[in-house]
C-alpha atoms as a PDB file:
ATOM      1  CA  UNK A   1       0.000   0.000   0.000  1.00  0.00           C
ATOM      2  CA  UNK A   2       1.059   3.446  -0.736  1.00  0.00           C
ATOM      3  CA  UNK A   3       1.850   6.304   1.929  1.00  0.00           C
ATOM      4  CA  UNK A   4      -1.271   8.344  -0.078  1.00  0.00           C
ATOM      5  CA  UNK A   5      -3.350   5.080  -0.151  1.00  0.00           C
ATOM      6  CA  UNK A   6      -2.489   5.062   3.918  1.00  0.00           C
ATOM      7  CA  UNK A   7      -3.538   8.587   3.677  1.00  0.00           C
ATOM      8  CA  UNK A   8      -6.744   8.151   2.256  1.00  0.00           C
ATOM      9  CA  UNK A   9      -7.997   5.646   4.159  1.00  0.00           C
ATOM     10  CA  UNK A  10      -6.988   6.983   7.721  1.00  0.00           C
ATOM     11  CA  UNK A  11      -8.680  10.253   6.947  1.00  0.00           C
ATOM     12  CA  UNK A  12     -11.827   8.114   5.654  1.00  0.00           C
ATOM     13  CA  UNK A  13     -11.387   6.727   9.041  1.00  0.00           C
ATOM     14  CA  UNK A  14     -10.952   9.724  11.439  1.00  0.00           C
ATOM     15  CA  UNK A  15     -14.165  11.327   9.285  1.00  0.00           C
ATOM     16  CA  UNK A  16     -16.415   8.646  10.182  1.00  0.00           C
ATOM     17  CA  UNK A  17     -14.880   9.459  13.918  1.00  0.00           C
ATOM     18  CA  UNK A  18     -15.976  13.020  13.600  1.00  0.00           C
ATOM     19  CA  UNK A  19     -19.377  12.329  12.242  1.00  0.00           C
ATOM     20  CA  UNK A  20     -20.461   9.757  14.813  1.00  0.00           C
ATOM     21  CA  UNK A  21     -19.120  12.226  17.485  1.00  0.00           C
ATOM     22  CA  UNK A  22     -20.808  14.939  16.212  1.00  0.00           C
ATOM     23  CA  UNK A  23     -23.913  12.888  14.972  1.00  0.00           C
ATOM     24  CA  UNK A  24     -24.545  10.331  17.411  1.00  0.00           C
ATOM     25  CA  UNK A  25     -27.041  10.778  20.394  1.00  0.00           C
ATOM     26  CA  UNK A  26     -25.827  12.142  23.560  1.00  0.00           C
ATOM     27  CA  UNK A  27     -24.328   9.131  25.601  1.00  0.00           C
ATOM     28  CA  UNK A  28     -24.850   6.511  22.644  1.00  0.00           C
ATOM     29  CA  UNK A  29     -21.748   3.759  22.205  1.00  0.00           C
ATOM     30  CA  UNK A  30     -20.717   4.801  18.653  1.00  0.00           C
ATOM     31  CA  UNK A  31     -20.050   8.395  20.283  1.00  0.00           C
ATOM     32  CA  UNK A  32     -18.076   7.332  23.211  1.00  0.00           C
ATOM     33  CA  UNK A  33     -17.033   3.683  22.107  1.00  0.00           C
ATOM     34  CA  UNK A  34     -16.271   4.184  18.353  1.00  0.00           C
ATOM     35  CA  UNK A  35     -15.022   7.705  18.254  1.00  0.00           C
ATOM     36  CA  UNK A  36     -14.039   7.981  21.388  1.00  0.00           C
ATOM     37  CA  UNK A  37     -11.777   5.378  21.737  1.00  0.00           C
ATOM     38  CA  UNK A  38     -11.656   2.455  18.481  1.00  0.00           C
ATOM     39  CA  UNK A  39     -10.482   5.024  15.720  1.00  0.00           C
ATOM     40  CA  UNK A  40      -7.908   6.600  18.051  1.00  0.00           C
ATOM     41  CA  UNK A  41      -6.529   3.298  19.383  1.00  0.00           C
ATOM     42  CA  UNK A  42      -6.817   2.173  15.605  1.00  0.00           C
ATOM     43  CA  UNK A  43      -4.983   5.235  14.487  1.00  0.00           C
ATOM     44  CA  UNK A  44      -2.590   5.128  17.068  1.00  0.00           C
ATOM     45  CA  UNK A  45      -1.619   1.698  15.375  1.00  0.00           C
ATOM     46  CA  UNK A  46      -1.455   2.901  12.735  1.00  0.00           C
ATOM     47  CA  UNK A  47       1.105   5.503  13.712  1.00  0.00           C
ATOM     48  CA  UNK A  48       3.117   3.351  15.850  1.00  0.00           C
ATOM     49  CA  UNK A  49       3.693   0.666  12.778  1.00  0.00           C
ATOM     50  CA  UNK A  50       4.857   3.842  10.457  1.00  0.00           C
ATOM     51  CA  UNK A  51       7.463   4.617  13.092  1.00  0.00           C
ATOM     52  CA  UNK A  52       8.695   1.372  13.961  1.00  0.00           C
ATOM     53  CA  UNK A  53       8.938   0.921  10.187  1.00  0.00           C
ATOM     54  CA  UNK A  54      10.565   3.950   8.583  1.00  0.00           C
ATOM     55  CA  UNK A  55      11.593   5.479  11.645  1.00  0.00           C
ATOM     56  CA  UNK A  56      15.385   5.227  10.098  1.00  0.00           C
ATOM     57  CA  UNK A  57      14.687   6.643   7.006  1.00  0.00           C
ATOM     58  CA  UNK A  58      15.677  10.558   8.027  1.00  0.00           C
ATOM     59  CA  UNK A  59      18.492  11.927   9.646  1.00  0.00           C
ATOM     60  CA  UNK A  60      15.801  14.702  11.040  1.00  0.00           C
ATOM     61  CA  UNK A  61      15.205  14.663  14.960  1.00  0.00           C
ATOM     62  CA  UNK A  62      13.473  16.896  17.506  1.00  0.00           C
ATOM     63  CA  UNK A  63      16.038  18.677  18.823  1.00  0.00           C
ATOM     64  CA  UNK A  64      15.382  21.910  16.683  1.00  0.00           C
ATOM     65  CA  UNK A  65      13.056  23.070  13.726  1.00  0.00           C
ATOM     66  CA  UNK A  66      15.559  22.489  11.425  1.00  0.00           C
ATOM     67  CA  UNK A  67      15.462  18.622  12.494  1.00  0.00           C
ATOM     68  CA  UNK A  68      11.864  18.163  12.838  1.00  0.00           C
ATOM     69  CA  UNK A  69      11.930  19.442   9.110  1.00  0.00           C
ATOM     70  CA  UNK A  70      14.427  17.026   8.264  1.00  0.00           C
ATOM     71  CA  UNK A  71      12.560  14.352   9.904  1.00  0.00           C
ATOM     72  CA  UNK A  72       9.252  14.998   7.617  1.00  0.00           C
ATOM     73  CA  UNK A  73      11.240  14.778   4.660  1.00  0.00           C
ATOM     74  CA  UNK A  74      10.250  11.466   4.687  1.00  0.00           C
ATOM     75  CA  UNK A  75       6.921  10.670   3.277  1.00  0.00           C
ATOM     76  CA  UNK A  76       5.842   7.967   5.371  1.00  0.00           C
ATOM     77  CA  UNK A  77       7.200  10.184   8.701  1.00  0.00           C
ATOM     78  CA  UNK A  78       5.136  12.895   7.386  1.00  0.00           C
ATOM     79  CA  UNK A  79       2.591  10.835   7.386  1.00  0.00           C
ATOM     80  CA  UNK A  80       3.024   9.435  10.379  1.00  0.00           C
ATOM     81  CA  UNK A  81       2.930  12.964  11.962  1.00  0.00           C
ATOM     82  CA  UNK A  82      -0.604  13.559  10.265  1.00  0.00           C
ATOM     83  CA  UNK A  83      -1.816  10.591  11.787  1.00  0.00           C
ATOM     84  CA  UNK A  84      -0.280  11.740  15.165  1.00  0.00           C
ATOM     85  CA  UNK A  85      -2.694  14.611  15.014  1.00  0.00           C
ATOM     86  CA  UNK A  86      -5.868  12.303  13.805  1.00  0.00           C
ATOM     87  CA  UNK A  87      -5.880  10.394  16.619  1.00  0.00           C
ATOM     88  CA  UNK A  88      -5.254  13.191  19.177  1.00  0.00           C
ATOM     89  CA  UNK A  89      -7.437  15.483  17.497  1.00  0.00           C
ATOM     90  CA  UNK A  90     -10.847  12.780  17.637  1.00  0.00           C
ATOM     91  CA  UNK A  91      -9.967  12.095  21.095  1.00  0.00           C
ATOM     92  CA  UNK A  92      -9.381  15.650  22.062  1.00  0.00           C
ATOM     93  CA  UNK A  93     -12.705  16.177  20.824  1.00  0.00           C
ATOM     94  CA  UNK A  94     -14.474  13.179  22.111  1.00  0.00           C
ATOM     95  CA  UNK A  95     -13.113  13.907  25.335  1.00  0.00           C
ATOM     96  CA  UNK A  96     -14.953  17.193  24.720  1.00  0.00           C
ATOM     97  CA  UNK A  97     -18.132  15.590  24.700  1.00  0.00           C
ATOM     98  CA  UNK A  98     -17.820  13.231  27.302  1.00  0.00           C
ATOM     99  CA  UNK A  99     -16.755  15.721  29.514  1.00  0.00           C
ATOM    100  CA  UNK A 100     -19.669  18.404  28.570  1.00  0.00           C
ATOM    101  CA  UNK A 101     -22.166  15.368  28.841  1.00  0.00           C
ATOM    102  CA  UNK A 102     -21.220  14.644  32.538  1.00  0.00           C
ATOM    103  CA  UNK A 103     -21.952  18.337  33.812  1.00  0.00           C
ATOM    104  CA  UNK A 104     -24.669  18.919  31.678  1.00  0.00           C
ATOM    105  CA  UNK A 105     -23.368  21.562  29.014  1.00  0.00           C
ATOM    106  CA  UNK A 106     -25.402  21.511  25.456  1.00  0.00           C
ATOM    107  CA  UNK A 107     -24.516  19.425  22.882  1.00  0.00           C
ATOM    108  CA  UNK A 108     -25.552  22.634  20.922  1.00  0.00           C
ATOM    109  CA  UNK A 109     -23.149  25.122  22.183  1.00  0.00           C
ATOM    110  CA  UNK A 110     -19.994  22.112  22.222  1.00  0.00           C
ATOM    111  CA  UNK A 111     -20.547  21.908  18.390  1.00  0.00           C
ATOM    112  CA  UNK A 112     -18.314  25.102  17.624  1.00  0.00           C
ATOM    113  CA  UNK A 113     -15.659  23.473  19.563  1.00  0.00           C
ATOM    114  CA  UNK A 114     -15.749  20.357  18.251  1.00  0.00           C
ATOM    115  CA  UNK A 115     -15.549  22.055  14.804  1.00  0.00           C
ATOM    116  CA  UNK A 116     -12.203  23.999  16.053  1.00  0.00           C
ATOM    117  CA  UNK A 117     -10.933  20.749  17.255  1.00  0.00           C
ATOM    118  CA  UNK A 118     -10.889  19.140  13.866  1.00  0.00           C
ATOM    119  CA  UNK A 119      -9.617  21.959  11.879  1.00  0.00           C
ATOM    120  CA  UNK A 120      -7.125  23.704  14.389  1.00  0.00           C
ATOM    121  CA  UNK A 121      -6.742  20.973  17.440  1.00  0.00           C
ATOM    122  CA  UNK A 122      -5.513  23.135  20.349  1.00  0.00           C
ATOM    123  CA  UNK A 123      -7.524  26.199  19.798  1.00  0.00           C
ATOM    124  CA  UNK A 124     -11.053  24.103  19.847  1.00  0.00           C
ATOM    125  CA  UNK A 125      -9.508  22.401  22.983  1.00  0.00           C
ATOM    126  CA  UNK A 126      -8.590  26.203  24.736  1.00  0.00           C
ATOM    127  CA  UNK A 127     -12.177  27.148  23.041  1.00  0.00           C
ATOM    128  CA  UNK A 128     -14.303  24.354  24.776  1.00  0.00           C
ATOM    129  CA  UNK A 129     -12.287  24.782  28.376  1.00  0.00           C
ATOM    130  CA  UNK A 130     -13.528  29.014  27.910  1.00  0.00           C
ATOM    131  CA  UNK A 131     -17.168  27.431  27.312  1.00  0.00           C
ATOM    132  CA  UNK A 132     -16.830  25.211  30.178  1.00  0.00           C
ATOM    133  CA  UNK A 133     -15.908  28.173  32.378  1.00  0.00           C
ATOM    134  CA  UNK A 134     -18.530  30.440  31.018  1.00  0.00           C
ATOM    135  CA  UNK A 135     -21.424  27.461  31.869  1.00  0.00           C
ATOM    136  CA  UNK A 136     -20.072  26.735  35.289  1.00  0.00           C
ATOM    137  CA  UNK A 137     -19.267  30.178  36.291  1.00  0.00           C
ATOM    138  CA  UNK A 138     -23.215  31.418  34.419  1.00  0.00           C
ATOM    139  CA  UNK A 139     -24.659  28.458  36.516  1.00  0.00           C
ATOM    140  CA  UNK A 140     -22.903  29.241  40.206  1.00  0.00           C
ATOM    141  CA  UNK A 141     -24.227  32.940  39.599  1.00  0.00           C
ATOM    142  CA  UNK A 142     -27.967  32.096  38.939  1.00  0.00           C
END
């Protein structure tokens, strides 16, 4: 299989993550069983096969941006790293859900964030802990 056949098919994979988590009733097992955890274990497989593979294929490293750049030169590390932020990404953001199921938040108002999440990980993560505060902090007021 090629790296862009690997490519295809893990971002096939981390869609149908996104959808269930963002589709999927409140509480229901493809939600917190399938996205939550299967795809991100089954990416993280993924990812850890690609390193132990081709791990030796770049003289890059991560001791500057110079060697991280040098590492990505390969193809399959590249792609490796893009899988690195799949799997962290979908369970960022199903951790998002769980977590704004158990104190009660909206499903409704967790959407933007879960929307941030898969387009720009770490600001949907910094935007759903702001919501959080902003429900908690609205609720211990009224």
């Amino acid at each position: 299989m090629s790296a862009e056949q690997v490519f295809s098919l893990v971002n096939m994979t981390a869609m149908a993550g996104w959808i269930l988590l963002i589709l999927a009733p409140p509480r229901h097992w493809a939600s917190a069983i399938v996205a939550g955890r299967a795809i991100p274990l089954l990416l993280s497989g993924v990812y850890m096969l690609l390193i132990a593979a081709h791990w030796g294929e770049s003289s890059g490293g991560f001791g500057s941006l110079t060697g991280v750049a040098s590492l990505f030169a390969s193809r399959w590390l590249l792609l490796s790293g893009w899988i690195h932020y799949l799997a962290f990404d979908l369970f960022t953001g199903s951790w998002e859900v769980r977590d704004a199921e158990s104190r009660a938040i909206s499903r409704r108002l967790v959407m933007p964030c879960l929307g941030l999440t898969f387009l720009v990980g770490p600001v949907g993560l910094l935007s759903y802990y702001a919501l959080r505060s902003a429900v908690l902090r609205f609720r211990s007021v009224s």
